[in-house]
Protein backbone atom coordinates (compact mmCIF):
# COMPACT_ATOMS: atom_id res chain seq x y z
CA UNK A 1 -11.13 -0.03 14.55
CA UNK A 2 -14.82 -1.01 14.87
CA UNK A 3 -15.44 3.05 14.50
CA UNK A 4 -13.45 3.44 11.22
CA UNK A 5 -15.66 0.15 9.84
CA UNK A 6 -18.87 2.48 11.20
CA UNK A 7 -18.30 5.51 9.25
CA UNK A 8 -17.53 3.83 5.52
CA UNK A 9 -20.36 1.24 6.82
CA UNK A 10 -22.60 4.84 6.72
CA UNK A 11 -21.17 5.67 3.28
CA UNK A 12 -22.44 2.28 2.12
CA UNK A 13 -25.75 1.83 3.65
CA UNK A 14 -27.03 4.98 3.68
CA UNK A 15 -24.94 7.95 2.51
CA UNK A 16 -26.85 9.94 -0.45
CA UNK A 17 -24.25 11.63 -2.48
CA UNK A 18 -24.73 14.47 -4.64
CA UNK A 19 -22.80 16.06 -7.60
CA UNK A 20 -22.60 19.62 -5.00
CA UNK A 21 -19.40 19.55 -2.70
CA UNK A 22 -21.76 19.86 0.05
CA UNK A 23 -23.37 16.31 0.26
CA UNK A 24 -25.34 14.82 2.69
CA UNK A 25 -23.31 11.72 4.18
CA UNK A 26 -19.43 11.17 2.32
CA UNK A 27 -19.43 13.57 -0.40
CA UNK A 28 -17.61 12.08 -3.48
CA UNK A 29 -16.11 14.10 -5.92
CA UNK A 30 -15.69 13.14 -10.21
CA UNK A 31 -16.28 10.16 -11.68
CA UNK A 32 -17.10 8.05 -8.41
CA UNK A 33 -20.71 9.97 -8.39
CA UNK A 34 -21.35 8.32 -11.89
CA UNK A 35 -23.06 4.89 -11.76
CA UNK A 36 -21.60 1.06 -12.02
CA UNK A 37 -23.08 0.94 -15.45
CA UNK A 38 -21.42 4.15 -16.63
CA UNK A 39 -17.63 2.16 -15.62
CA UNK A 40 -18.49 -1.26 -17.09
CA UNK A 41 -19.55 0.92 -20.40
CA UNK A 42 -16.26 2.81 -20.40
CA UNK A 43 -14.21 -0.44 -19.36
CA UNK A 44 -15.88 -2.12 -22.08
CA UNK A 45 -15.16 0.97 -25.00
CA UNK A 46 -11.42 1.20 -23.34
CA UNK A 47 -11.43 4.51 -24.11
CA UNK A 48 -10.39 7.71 -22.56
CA UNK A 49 -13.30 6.85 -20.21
CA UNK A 50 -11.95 4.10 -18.54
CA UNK A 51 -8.64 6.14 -17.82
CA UNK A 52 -11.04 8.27 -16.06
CA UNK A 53 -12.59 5.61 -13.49
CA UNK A 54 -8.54 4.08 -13.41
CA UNK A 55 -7.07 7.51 -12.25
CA UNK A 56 -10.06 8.09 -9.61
CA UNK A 57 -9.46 4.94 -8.21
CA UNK A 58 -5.78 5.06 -8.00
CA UNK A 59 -6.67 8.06 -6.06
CA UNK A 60 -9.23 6.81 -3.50
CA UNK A 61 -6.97 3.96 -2.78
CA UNK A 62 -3.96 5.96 -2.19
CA UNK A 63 -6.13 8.27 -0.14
CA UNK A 64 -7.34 5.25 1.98
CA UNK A 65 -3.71 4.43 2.77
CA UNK A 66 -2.71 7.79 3.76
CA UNK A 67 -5.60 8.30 5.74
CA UNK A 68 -6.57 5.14 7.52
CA UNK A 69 -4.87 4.73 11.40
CA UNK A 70 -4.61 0.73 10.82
CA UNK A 71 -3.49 0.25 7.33
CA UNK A 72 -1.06 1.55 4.70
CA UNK A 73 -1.83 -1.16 2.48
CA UNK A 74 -5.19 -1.98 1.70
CA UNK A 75 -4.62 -4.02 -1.39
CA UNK A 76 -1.42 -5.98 0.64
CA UNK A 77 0.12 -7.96 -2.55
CA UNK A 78 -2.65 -7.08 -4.89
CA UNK A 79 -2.53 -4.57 -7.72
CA UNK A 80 -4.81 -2.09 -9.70
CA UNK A 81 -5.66 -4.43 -11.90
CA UNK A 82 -7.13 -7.19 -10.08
CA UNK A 83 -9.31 -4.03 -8.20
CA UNK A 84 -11.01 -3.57 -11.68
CA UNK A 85 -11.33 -7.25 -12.09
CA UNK A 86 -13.43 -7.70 -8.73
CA UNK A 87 -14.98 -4.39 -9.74
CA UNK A 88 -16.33 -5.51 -13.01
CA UNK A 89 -17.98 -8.20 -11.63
CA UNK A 90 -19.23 -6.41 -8.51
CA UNK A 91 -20.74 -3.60 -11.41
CA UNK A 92 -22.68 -6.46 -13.65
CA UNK A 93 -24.63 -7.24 -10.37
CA UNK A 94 -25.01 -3.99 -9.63
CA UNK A 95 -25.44 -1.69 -12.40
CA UNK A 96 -27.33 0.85 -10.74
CA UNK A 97 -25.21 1.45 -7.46
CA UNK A 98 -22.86 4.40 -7.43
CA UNK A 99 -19.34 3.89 -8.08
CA UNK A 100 -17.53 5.15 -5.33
CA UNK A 101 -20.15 2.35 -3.65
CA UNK A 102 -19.20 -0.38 -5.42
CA UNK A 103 -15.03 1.17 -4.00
CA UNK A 104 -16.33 1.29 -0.66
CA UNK A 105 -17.30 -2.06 -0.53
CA UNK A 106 -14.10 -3.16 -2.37
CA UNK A 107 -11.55 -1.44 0.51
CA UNK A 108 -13.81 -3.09 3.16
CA UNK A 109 -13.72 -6.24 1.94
CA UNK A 110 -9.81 -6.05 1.16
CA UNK A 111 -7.87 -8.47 3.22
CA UNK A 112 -4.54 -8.08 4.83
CA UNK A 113 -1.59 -9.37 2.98
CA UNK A 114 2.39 -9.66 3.51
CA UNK A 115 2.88 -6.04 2.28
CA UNK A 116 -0.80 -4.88 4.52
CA UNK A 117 2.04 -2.71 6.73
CA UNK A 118 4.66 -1.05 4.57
CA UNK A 119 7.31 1.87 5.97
CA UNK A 120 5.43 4.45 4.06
CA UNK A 121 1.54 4.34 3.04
CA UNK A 122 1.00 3.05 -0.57
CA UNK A 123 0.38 5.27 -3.75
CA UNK A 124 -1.07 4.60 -7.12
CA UNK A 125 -0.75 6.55 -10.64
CA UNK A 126 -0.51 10.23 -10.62
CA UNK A 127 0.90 10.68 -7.09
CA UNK A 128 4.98 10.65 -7.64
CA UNK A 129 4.85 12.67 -10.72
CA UNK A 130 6.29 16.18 -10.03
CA UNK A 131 3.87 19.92 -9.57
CA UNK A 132 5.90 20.89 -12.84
CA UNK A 133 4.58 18.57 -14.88
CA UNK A 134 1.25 18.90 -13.26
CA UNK A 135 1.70 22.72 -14.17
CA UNK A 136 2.46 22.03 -18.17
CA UNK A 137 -0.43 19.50 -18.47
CA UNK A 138 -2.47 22.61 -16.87
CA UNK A 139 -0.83 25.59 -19.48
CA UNK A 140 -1.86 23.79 -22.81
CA UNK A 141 -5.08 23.50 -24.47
CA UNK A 142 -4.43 21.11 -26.85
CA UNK A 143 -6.19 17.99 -27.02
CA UNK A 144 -3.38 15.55 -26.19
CA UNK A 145 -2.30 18.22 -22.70
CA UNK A 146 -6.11 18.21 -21.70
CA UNK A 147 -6.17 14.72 -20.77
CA UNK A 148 -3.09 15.00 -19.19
CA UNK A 149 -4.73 17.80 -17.16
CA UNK A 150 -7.85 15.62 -17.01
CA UNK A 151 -5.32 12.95 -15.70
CA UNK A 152 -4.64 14.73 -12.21
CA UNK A 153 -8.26 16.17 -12.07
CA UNK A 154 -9.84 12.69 -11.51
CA UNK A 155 -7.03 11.27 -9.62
CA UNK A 156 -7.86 14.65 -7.24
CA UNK A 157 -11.35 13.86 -7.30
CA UNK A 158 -10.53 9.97 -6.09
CA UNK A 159 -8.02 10.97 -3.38
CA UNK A 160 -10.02 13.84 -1.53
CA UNK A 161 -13.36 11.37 -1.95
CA UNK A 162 -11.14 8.38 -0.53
CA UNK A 163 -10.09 10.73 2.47
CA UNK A 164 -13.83 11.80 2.77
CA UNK A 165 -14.49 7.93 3.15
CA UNK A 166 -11.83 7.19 5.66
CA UNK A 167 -11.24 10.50 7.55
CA UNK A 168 -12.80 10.11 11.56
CA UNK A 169 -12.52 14.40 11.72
CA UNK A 170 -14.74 14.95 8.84
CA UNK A 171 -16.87 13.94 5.72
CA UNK A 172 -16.20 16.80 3.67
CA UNK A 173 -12.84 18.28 3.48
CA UNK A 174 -13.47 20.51 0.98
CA UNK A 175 -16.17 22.33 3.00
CA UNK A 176 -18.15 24.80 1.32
CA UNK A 177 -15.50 24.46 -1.91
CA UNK A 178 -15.80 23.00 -5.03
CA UNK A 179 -13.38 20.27 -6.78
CA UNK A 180 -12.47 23.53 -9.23
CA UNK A 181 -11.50 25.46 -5.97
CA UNK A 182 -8.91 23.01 -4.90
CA UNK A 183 -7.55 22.77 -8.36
CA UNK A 184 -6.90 26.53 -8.21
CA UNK A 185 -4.93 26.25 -4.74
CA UNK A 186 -2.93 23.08 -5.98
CA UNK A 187 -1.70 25.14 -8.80
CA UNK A 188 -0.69 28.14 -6.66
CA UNK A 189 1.15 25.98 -4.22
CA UNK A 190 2.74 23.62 -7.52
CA UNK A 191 3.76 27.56 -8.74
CA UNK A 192 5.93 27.75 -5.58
CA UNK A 193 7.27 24.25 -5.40
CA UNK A 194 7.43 22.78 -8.74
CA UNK A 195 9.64 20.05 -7.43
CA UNK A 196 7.03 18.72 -5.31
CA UNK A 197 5.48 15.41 -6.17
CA UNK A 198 1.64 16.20 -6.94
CA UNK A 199 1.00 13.91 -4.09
CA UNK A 200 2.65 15.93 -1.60
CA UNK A 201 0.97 18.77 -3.01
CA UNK A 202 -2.58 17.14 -2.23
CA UNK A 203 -1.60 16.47 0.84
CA UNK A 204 -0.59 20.17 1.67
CA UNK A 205 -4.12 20.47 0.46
CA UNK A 206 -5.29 18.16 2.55
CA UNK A 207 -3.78 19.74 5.62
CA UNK A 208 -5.20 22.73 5.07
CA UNK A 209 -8.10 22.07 5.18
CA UNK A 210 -7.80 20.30 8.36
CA UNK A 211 -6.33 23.09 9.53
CA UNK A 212 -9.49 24.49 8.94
CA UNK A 213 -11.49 22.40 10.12
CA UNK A 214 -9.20 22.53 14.02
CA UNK A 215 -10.33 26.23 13.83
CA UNK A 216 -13.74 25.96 13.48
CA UNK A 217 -14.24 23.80 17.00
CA UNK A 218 -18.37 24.38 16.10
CA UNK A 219 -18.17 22.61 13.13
CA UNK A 220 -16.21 19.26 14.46
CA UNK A 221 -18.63 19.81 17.77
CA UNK A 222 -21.34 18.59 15.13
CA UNK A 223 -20.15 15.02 13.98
């Protein structure tokens, strides 16, 4: 327990995160790298901005329930919406801190509630929707399809930044790849099983890459 609060302790006190997938510290994929100020402007437009920042964190947070090996429940009977509550008023303190900071500090600070240990970890937003309809909202071009597309590309960017966060094997599951590159494998594997909820096809992603990672015994000899 006290080693899981260590590493996303790290990612708060002293991780420096870059817009490269390779990132000294967590790296942090999308909209998380963009700045307290930059959410409290979108929440405040409630535009196709704030969507954004709402699909990255449904992502992180589902990630953080996958991943963690105490909890698969961090907000117990709380919902989205009271998460961008306490984040809007975390933000107006703070509006130079990163976002995916202001996240971190959120999940540590979340306390355990009746529903803190459910049968199956807890998702959020894009997660139960099926690969086909990931796979239509990635054919068209059209304005209305592209933020559907955009839709799953943030929520991406949220989960494989929340398992970043939370993951004891690694801080970078992507490795030397790009947010782009695991878009292009997600739509290969949502080609071959359209009937597979995106979620499950992030975490084929996601397994992967560990996979990966168990290969590569130099690498993990280095954390």
């Amino acid at each position: 327990m006290y080693r899981h609060a260590a590493v996303v302790a790290i990612f708060l006190l002293g991780a420096v995160v870059t817009p490269a997938a390779q990132a000294v510290g967590i790296t942090t994929y999308g909209v998380g790298l963009k700045s307290c100020q930059s959410f409290l402007d979108a929440r405040q437009d409630d535009n196709a901005g704030a969507v954004a920042f709402i699909d990255w964190l449904s992502g992180y947070f589902s990630a953080a329930n996958k991943t963690s090996r105490h909890r698969n429940n961090f907000f117990g009977l709380a919902d989205l919406q009271s998460a961008l509550s306490w984040l809007d008023q975390y933000c107006s303190a703070r509006p130079h801190a990163a976002f995916a900071g202001a996240v971190g500090t959120l999940l540590l600070g979340g306390k355990p509630g009746p529903a803190a240990h459910t049968i199956e970890a807890t998702s959020y937003g894009s997660a139960d929707k099926p690969c086909g309809v990931y796979l239509d909202a990635r054919e068209q071009r059209d304005a209305i399809y592209a933020d559907a597309s955009a839709e799953y590309t943030n929520w991406l960017g949220g989960y494989l930044s929340g398992v970043n966060a939370m993951s004891l094997d690694t801080n970078n599951i992507l490795g030397n790849g790009q947010l782009s590159d695991a878009v292009s494998w997600l739509e290969r594997y949502c080609g071959a099983h359209s009937v597979k909820s995106f979620g499950d096809a992030v975490d084929a992603l996601v397994l992967a890459q560990q996979a990966r990672y168990a290969s590569q015994p130099s690498a993990a000899a280095g954390r």
